[in-house]
Protein backbone atom coordinates (compact mmCIF):
# COMPACT_ATOMS: atom_id res chain seq x y z
CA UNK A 1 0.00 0.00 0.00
CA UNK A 2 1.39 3.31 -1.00
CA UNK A 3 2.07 6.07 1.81
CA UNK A 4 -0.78 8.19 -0.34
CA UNK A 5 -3.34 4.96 0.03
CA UNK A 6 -2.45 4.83 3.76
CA UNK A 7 -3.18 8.33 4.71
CA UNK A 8 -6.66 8.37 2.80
CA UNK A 9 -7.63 5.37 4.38
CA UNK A 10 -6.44 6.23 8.11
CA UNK A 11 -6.70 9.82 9.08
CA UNK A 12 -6.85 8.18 13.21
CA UNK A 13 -3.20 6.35 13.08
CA UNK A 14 -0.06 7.33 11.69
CA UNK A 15 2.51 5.53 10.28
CA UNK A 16 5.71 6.35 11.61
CA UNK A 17 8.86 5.20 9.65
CA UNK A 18 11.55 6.97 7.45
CA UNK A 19 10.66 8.46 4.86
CA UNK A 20 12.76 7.77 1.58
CA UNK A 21 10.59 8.22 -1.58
CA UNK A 22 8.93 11.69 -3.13
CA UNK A 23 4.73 11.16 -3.21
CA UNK A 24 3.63 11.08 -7.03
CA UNK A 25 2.83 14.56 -7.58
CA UNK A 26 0.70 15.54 -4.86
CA UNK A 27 -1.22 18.57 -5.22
CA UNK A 28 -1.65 20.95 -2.04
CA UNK A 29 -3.92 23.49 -2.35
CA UNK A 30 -2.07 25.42 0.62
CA UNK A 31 1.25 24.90 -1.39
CA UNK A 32 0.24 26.30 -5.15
CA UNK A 33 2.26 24.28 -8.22
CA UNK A 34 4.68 22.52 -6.08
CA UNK A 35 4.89 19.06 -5.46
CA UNK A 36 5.22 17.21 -1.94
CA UNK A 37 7.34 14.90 -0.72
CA UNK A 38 6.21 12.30 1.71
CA UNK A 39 8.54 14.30 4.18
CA UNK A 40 5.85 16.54 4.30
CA UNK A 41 2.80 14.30 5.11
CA UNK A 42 4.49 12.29 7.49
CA UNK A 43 5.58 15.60 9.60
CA UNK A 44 2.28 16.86 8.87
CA UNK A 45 0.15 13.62 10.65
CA UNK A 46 2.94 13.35 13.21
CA UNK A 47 2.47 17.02 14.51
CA UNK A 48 -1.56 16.09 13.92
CA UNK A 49 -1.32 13.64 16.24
CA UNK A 50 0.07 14.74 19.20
CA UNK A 51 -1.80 18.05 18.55
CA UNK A 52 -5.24 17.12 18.89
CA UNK A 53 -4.73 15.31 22.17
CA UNK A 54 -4.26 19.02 23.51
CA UNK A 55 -6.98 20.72 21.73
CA UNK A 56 -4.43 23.08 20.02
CA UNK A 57 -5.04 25.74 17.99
CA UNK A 58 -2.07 25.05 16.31
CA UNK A 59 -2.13 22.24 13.02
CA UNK A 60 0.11 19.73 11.77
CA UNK A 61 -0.85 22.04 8.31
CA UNK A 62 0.29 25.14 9.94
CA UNK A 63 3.58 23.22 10.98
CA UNK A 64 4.23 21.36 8.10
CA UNK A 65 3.36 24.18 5.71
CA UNK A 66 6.28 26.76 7.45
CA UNK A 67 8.57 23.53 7.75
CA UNK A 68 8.03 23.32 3.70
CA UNK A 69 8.27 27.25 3.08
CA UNK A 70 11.51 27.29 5.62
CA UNK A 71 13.11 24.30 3.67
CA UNK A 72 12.29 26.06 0.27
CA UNK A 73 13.71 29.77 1.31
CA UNK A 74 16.02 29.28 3.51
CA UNK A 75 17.38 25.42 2.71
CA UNK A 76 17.12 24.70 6.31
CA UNK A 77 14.86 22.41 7.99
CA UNK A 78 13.34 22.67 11.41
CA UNK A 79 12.87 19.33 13.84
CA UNK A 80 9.55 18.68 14.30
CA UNK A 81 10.38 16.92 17.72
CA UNK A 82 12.24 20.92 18.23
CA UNK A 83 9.63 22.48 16.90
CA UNK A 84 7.35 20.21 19.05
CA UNK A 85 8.92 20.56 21.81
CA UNK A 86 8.98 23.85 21.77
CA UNK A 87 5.70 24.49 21.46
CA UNK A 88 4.98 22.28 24.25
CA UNK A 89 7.36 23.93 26.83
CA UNK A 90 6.65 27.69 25.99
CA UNK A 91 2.91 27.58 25.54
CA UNK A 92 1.61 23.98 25.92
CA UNK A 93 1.19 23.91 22.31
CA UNK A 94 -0.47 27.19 22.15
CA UNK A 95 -3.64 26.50 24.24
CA UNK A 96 -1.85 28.63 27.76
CA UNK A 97 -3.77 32.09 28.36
CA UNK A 98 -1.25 34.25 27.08
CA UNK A 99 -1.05 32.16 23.76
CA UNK A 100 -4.30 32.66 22.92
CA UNK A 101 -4.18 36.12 23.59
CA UNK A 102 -0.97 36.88 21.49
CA UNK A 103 -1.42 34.35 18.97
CA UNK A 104 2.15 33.78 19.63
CA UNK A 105 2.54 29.38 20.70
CA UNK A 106 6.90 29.71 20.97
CA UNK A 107 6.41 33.10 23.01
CA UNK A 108 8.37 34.92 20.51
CA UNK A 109 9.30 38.04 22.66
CA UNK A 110 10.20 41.50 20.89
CA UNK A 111 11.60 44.77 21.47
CA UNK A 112 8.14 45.62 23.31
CA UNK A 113 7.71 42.34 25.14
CA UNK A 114 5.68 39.05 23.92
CA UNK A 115 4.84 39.70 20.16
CA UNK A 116 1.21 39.36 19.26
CA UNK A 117 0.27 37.89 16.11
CA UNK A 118 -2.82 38.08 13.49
CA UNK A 119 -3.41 34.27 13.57
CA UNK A 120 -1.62 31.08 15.62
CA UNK A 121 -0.96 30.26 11.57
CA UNK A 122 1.27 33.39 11.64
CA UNK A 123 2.60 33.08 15.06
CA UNK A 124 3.59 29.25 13.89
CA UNK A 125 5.60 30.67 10.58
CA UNK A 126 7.43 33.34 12.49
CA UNK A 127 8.78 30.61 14.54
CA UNK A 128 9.83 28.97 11.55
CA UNK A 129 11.66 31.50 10.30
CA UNK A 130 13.18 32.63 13.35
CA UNK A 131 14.54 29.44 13.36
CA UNK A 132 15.70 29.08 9.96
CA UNK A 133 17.29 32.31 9.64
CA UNK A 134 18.81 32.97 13.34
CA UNK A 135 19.60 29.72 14.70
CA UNK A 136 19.79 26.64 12.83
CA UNK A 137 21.48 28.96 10.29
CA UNK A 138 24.60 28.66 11.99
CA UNK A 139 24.04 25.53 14.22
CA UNK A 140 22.71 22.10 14.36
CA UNK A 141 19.81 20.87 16.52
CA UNK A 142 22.81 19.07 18.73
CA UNK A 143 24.36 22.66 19.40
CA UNK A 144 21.43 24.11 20.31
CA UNK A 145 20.89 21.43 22.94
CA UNK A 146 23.94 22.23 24.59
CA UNK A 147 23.57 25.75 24.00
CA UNK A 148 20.51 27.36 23.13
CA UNK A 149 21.77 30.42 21.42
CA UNK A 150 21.40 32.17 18.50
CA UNK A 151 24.06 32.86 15.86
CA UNK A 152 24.83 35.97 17.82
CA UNK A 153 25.11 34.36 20.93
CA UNK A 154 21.46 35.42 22.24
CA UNK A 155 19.60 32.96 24.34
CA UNK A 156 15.76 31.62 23.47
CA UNK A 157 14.80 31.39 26.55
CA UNK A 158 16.75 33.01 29.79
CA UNK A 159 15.77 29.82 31.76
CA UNK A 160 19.02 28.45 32.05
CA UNK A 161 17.34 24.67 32.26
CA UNK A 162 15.71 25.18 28.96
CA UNK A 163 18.32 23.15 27.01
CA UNK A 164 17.55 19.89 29.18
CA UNK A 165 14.12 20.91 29.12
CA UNK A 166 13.63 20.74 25.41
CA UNK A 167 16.11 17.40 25.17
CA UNK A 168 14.15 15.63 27.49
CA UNK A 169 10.68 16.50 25.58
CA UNK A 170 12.66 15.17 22.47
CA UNK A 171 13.62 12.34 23.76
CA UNK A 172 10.19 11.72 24.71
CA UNK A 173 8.64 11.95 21.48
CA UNK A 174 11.26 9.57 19.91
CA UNK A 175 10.41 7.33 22.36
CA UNK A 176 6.76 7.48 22.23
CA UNK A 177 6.32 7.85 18.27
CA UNK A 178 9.81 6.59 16.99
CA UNK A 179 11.11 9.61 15.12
């Protein structure tokens, strides 16, 4: 059965393994004229799954759709068990008070505090590209564990625990769902 087959015949499970073989020219409406790899679907369901279990407003489309762009602009891609993980530590995947007030799941902070965002969709993306362009830019997932700075040396988060913090969730998710 064909990862396409699988995915229109069970939206409830996922199939976790490694991906190795482009989709034949899937069409995403989200995505105009480009073709997607079964990279994306599998991050997509993934993020799907352990998003609904929170009630997020956050999507494994949103996700997989800034993962795509990111990959596209930038040649970089972001984790999903990062991005995940993320998500989960600064926000609960978007559904804490402040999240849904801001829009803003990662707690992206500016120059005037916690940026607020038009949609969770946009909030999602900036992360994206934060990440893309000002971290894993310069470093690898592995660095940023150790040391969770940008390329300028500024930290994510000024919880000096957060590396472990975000390893640990990692881990987790490996563990749980084998990526």
């Amino acid at each position: 059965m064909s990862f396409k087959s699988l995915l229109a015949t069970t939206l409830i499970g996922v199939a976790f393994f490694a991906p190795t073989k482009p989709i034949n020219t899937v069409k995403q409406s989200s995505i105009e004229n480009d073709t997607l790899c079964e990279d994306y679907w599998v991050y997509r369901y993934t993020a799907d799954t352990i998003l609904k279990q929170y009630k997020s407003a956050m999507t494994g489309k949103m996700m997989a759709d800034a993962w795509y762009a990111m990959k596209q602009e930038y040649g970089v891609e972001v984790p999903l068990k990062l991005a995940l993980a993320q998500a989960q530590m600064e926000s609960m995947f978007g559904t804490s008070r402040l999240t849904r007030k801001t829009k803003n799941p990662y707690n992206i902070v500016g120059k005037n505090g916690f940026v607020k965002y038009s949609s969770v969709k946009n909030g999602v993306t900036a992360y994206y590209r934060i990440m893309a362009t000002k971290y894993l830019k310069c470093k690898t997932t592995e660095d940023l564990l150790e040391d969770f700075t940008n390329c300028r040396g500024h930290r994510y988060a000024e919880y000096e625990g957060y590396e472990k913090l975000i390893s640990t969730q990692m881990n987790y998710y490996e563990r749980k769902f084998g990526y």
